[in-house]
N, C-alpha and C. Protein backbone atom coordinates (compact mmCIF):
# COMPACT_ATOMS: atom_id res chain seq x y z
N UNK A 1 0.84 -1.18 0.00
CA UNK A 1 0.00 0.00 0.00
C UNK A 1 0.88 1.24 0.00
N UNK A 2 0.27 1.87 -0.75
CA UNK A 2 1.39 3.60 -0.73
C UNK A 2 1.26 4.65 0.25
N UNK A 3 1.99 5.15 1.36
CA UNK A 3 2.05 5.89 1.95
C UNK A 3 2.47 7.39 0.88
N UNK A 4 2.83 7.23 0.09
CA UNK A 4 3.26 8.59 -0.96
C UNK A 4 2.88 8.49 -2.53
N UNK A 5 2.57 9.32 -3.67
CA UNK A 5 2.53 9.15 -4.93
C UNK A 5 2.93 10.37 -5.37
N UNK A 6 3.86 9.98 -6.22
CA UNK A 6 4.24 11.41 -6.92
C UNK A 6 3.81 11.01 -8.56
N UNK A 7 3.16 12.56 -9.04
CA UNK A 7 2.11 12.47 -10.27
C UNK A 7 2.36 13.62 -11.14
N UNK A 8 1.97 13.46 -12.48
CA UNK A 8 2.43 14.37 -12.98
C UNK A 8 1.67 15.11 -13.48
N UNK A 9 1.68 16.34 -13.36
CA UNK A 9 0.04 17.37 -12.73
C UNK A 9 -0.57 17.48 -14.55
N UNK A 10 -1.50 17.69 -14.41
CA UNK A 10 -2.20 17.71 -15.91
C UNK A 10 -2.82 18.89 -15.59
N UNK A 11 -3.00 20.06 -15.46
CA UNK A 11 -4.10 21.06 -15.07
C UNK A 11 -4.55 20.49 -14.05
N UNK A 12 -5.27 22.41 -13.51
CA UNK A 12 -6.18 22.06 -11.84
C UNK A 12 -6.70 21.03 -12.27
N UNK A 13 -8.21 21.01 -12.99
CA UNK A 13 -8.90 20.06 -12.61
C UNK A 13 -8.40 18.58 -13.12
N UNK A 14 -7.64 18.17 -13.84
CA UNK A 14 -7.53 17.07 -13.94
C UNK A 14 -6.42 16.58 -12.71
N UNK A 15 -5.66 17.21 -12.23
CA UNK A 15 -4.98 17.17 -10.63
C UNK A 15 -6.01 16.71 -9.66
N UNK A 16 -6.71 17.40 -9.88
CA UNK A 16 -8.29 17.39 -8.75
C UNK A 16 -8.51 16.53 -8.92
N UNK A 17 -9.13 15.74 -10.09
CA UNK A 17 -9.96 14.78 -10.45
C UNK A 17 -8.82 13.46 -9.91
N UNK A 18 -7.85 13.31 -10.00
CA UNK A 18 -7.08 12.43 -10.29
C UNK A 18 -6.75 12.14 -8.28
N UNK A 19 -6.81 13.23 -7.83
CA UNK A 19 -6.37 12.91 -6.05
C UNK A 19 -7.50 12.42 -5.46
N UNK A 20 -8.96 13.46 -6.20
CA UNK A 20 -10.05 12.81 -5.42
C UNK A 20 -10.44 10.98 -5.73
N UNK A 21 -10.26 10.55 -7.00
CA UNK A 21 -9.98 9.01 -7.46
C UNK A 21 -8.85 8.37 -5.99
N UNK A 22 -7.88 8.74 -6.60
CA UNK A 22 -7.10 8.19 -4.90
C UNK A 22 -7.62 8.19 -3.79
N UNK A 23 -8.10 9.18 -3.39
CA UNK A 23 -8.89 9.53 -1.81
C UNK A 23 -10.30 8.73 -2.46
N UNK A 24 -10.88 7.99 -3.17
CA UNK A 24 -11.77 7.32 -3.00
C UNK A 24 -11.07 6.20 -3.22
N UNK A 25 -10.30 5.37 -3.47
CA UNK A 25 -9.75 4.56 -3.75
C UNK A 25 -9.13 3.98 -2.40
N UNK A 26 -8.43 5.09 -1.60
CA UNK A 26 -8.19 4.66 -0.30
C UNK A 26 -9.37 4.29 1.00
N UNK A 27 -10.37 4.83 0.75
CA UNK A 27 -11.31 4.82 1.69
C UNK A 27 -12.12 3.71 1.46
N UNK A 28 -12.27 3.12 0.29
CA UNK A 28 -12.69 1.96 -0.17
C UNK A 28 -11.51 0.88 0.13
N UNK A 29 -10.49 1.00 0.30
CA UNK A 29 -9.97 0.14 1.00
C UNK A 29 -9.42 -0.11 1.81
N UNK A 30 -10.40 0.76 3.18
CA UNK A 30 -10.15 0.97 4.38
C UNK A 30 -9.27 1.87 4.94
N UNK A 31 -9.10 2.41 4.15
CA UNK A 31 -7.57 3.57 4.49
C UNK A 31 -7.90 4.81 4.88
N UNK A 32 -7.39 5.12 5.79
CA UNK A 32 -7.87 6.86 5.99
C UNK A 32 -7.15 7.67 4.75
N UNK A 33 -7.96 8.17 4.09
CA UNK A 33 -7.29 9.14 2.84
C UNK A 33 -5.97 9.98 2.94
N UNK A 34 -6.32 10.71 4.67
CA UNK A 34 -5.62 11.21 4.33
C UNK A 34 -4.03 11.01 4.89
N UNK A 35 -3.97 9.61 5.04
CA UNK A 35 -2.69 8.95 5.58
C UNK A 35 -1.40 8.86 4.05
N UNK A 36 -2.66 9.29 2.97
CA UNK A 36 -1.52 9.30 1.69
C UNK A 36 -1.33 10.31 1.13
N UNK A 37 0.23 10.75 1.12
CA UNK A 37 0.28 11.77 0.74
C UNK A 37 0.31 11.81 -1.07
N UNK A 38 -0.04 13.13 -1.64
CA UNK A 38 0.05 13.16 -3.13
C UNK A 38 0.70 14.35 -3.39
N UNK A 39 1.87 14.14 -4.05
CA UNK A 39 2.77 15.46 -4.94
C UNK A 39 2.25 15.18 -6.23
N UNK A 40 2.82 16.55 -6.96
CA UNK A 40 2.28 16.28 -8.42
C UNK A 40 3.48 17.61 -8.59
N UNK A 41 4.22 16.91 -9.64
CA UNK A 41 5.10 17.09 -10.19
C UNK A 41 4.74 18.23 -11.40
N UNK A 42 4.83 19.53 -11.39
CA UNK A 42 4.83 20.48 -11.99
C UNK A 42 5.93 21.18 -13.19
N UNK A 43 5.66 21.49 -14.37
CA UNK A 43 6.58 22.74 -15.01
C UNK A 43 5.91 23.68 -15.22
N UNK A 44 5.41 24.91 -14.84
CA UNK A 44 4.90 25.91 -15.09
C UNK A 44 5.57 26.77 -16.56
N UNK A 45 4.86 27.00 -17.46
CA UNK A 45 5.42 28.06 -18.36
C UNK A 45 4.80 29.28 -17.91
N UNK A 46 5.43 30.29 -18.07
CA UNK A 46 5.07 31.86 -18.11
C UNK A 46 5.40 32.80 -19.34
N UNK A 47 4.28 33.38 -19.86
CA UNK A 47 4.49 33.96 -20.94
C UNK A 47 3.41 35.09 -20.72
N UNK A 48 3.52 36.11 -21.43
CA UNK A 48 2.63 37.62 -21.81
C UNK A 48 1.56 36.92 -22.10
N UNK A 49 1.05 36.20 -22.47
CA UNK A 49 -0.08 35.54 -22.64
C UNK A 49 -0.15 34.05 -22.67
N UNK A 50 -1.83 33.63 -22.70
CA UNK A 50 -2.03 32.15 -22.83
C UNK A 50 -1.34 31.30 -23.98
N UNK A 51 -2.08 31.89 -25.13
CA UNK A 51 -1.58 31.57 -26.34
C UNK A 51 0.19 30.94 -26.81
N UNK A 52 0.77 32.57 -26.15
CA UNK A 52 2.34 32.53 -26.12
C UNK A 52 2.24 31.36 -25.64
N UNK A 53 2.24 31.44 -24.09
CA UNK A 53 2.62 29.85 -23.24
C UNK A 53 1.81 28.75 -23.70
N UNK A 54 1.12 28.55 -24.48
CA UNK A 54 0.91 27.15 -25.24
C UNK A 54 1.63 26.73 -25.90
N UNK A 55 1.96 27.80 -26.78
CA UNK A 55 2.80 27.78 -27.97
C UNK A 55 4.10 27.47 -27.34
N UNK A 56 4.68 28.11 -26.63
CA UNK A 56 5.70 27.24 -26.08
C UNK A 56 5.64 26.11 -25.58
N UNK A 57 4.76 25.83 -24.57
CA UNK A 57 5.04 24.38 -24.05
C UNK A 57 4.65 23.13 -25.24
N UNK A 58 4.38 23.75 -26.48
CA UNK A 58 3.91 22.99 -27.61
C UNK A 58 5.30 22.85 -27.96
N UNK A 59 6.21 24.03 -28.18
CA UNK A 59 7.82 23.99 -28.59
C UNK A 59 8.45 23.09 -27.57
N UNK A 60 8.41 22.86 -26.30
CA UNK A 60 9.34 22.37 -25.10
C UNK A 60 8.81 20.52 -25.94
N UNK A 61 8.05 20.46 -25.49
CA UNK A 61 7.88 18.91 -25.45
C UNK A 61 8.00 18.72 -26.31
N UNK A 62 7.35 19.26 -27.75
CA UNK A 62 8.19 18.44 -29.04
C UNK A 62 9.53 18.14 -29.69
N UNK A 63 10.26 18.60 -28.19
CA UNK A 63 12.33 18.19 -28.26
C UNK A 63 12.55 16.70 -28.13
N UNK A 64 13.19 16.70 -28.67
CA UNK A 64 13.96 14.64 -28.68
C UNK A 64 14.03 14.73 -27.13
N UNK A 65 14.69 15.96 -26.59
CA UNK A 65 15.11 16.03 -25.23
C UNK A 65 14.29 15.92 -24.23
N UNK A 66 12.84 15.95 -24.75
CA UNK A 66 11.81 16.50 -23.70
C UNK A 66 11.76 16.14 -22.27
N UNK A 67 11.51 14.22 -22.63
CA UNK A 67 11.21 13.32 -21.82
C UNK A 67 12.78 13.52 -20.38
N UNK A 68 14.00 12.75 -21.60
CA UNK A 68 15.14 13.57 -20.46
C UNK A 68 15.22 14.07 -19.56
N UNK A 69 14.53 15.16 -19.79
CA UNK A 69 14.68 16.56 -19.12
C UNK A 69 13.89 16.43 -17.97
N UNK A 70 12.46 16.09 -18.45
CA UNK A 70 11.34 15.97 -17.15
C UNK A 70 12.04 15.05 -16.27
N UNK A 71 12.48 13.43 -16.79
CA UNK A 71 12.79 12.72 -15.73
C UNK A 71 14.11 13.46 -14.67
N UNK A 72 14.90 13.54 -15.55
CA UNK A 72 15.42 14.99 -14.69
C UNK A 72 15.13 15.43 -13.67
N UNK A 73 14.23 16.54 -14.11
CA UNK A 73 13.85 17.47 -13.43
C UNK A 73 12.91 16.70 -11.72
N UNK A 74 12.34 15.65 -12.50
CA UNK A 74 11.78 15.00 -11.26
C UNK A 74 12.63 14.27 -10.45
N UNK A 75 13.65 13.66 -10.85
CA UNK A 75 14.75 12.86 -10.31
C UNK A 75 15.31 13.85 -8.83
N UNK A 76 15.51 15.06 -9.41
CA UNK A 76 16.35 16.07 -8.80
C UNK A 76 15.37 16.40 -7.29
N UNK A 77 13.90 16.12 -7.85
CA UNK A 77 12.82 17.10 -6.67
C UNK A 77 12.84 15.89 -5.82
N UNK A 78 13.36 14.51 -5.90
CA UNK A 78 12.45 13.30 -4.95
C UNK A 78 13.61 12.87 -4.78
N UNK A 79 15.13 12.72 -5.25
CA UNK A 79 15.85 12.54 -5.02
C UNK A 79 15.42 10.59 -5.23
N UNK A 80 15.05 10.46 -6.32
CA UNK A 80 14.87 8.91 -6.75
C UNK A 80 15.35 9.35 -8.49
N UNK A 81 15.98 8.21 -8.98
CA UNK A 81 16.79 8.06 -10.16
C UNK A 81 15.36 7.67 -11.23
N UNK A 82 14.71 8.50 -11.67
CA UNK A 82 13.59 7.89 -12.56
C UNK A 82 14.27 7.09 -14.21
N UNK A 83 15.67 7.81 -14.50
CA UNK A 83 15.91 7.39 -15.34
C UNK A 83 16.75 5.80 -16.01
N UNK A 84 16.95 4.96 -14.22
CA UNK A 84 17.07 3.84 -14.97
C UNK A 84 16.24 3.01 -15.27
């Protein structure tokens, strides 16, 4: 059973949607919900506008490098090696 889950955030509501599934998932199997903790693994873009920052994070992930990078970047926050 998981005392922790680290996730990789999709927007508010699909974040939302995705913890409240867990927190029903635990309570259905006897678990106090909130004995599990949930991170969700974030990259925020910032741009002058929405559009801009789509358009970029449309540019970021379509790099050979993309994937790399995220495991990376998550490796670094949990201090667990995602990339072997």
């Amino acid at each position: 059973a998981a005392d922790a889950i680290v996730a990789v955030g999709t927007g508010v509501a699909g974040m939302r949607e995705y913890r409240n599934d867990i927190r029903a998932r635990a309570t259905a199997a006897g678990r106090n919900p909130d004995d599990i903790k949930l991170m969700f693994c974030v990259s925020p873009v910032v741009a002058p506008t929405e559009e801009e920052a789509r358009a970029e994070v449309q540019r970021l992930v379509s790099t050979d490098s993309y994937i790399e990078k995220q495991l990376v970047g998550i490796s670094s926050n949990t201090e667990i090696d995602f990339k072997q």
